[in-house]
Protein backbone atom coordinates (compact mmCIF):
# COMPACT_ATOMS: atom_id res chain seq x y z
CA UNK A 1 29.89 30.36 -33.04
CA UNK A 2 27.93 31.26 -30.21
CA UNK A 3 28.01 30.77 -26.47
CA UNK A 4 24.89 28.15 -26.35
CA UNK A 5 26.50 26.18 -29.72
CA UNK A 6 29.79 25.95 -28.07
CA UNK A 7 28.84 23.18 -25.20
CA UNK A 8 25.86 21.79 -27.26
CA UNK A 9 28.15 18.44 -27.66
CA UNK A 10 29.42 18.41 -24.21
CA UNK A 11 27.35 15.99 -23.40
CA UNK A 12 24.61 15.57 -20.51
CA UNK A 13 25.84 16.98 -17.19
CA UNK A 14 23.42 16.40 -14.81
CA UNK A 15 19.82 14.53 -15.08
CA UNK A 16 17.70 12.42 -12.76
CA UNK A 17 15.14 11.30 -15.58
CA UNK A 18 17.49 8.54 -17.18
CA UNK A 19 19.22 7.61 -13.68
CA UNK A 20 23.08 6.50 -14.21
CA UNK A 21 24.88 7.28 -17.71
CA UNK A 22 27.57 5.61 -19.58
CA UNK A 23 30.76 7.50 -19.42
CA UNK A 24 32.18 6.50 -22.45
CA UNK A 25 28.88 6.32 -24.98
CA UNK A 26 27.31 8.80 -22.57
CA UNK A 27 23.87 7.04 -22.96
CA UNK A 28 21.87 5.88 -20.19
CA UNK A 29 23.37 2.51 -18.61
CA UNK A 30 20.32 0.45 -19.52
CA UNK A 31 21.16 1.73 -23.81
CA UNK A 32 24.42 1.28 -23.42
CA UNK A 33 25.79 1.27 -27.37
CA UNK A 34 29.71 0.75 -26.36
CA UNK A 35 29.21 -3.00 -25.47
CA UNK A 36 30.72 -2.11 -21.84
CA UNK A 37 29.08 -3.72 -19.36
CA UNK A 38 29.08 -2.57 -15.20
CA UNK A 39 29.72 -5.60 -13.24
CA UNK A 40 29.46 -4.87 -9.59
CA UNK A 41 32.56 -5.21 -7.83
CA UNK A 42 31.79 -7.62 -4.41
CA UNK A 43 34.31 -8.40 -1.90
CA UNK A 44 33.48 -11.75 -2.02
CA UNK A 45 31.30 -12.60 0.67
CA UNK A 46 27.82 -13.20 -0.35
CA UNK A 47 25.18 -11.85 2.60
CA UNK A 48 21.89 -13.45 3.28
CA UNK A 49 19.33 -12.03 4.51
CA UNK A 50 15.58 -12.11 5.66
CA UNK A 51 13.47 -9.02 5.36
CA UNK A 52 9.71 -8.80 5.65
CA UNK A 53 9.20 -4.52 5.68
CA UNK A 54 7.26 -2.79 3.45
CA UNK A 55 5.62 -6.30 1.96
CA UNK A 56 2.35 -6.44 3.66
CA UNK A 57 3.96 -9.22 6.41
CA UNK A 58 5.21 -11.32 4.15
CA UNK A 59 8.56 -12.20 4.30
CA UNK A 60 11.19 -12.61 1.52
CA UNK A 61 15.27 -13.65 1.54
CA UNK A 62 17.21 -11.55 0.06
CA UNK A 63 20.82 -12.72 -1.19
CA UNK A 64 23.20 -10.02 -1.82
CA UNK A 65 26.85 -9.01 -2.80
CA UNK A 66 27.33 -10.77 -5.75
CA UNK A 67 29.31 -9.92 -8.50
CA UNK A 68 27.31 -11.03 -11.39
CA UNK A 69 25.67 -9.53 -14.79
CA UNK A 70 22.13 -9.43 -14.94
CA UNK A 71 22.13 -12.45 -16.46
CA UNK A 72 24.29 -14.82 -14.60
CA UNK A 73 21.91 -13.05 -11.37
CA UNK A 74 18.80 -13.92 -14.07
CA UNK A 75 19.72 -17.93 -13.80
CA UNK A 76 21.12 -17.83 -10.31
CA UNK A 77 17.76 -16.60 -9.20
CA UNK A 78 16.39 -19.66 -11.37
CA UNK A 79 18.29 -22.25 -9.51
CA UNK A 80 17.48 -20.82 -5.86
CA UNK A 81 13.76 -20.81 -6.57
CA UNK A 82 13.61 -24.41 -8.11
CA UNK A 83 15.86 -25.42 -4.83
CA UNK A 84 13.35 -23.38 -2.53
CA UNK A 85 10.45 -24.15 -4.50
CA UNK A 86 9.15 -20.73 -4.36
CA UNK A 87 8.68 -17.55 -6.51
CA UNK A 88 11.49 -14.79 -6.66
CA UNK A 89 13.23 -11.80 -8.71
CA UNK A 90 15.99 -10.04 -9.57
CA UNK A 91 15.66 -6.22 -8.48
CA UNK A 92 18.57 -3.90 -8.74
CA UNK A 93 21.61 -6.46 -8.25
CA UNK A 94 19.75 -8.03 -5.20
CA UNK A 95 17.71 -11.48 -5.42
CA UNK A 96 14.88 -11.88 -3.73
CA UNK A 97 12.54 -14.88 -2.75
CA UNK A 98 9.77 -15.37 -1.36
CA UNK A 99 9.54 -17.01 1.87
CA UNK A 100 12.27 -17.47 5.15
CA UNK A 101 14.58 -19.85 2.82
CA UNK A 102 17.60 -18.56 4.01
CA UNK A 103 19.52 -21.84 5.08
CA UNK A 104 18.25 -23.81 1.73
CA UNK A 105 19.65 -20.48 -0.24
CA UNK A 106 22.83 -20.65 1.75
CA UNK A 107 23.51 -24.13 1.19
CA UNK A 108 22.82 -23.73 -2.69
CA UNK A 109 24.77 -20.71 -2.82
CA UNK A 110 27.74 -22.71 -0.83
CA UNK A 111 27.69 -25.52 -3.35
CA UNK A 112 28.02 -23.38 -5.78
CA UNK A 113 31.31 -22.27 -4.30
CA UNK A 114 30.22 -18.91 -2.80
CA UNK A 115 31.27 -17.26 0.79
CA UNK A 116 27.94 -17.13 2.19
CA UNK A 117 27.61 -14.91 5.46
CA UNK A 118 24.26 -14.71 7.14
CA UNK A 119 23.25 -10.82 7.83
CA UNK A 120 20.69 -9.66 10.49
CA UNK A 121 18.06 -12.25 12.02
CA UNK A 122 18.84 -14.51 9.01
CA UNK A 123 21.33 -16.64 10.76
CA UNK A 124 19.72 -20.16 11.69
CA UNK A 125 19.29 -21.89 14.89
CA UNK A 126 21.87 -24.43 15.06
């Protein structure tokens, strides 16, 4: 047996082209064929935010910290827009919509039993 044969099934040590890898199927997270799913751990305080960098001007809310899969986040996002009445998405764990909705997205997200904290110039004049 030689030297290259003896750590051809070691398994992928290092790579940025796939981005994060399973541990235990060691496939990239997104072909995951062990059925495991990542849910992001949150400390249970859901931040809201208003950001308009990098977007031209406009500005977008941005609700984040919560510990959902993709597609509880999928139909969250759903609900927020038909409450805002506005377009959105789901990028990397974070929803976004479009438009300064933060105190309508708080409120939903409070009825729905979350720990809403407002982050940055988000928070509302009261």
């Amino acid at each position: 047996m030689s030297f290259k044969n003896a750590f051809a099934n070691a398994g992928l040590v290092y790579s940025t082209e796939t981005g994060r890898m399973c541990p235990d199927c060691r496939q990239p997270i997104a072909s995951c064929v062990c059925g495991v799913k990542l849910v992001p751990k949150g400390d249970g305080v859901v931040r809201v935010s208003r950001e308009s960098k990098g977007r031209g001007g406009k500005v977008v809310t941005l609700v984040k910290g919560l510990a959902l899969d993709d597609a509880a986040l999928q139909a969250l996002c759903k609900q927020l827009k038909a409450a805002c009445g506005s377009g959105g998405t789901v990028k990397d764990g974070v929803i976004e919509v479009q438009g300064d909705h933060c105190e309508r997205v708080a409120q939903s997200l409070e009825k729905g039993g979350h720990n809403v904290k407002f982050v940055g110039a988000a928070r509302p004049a009261r």
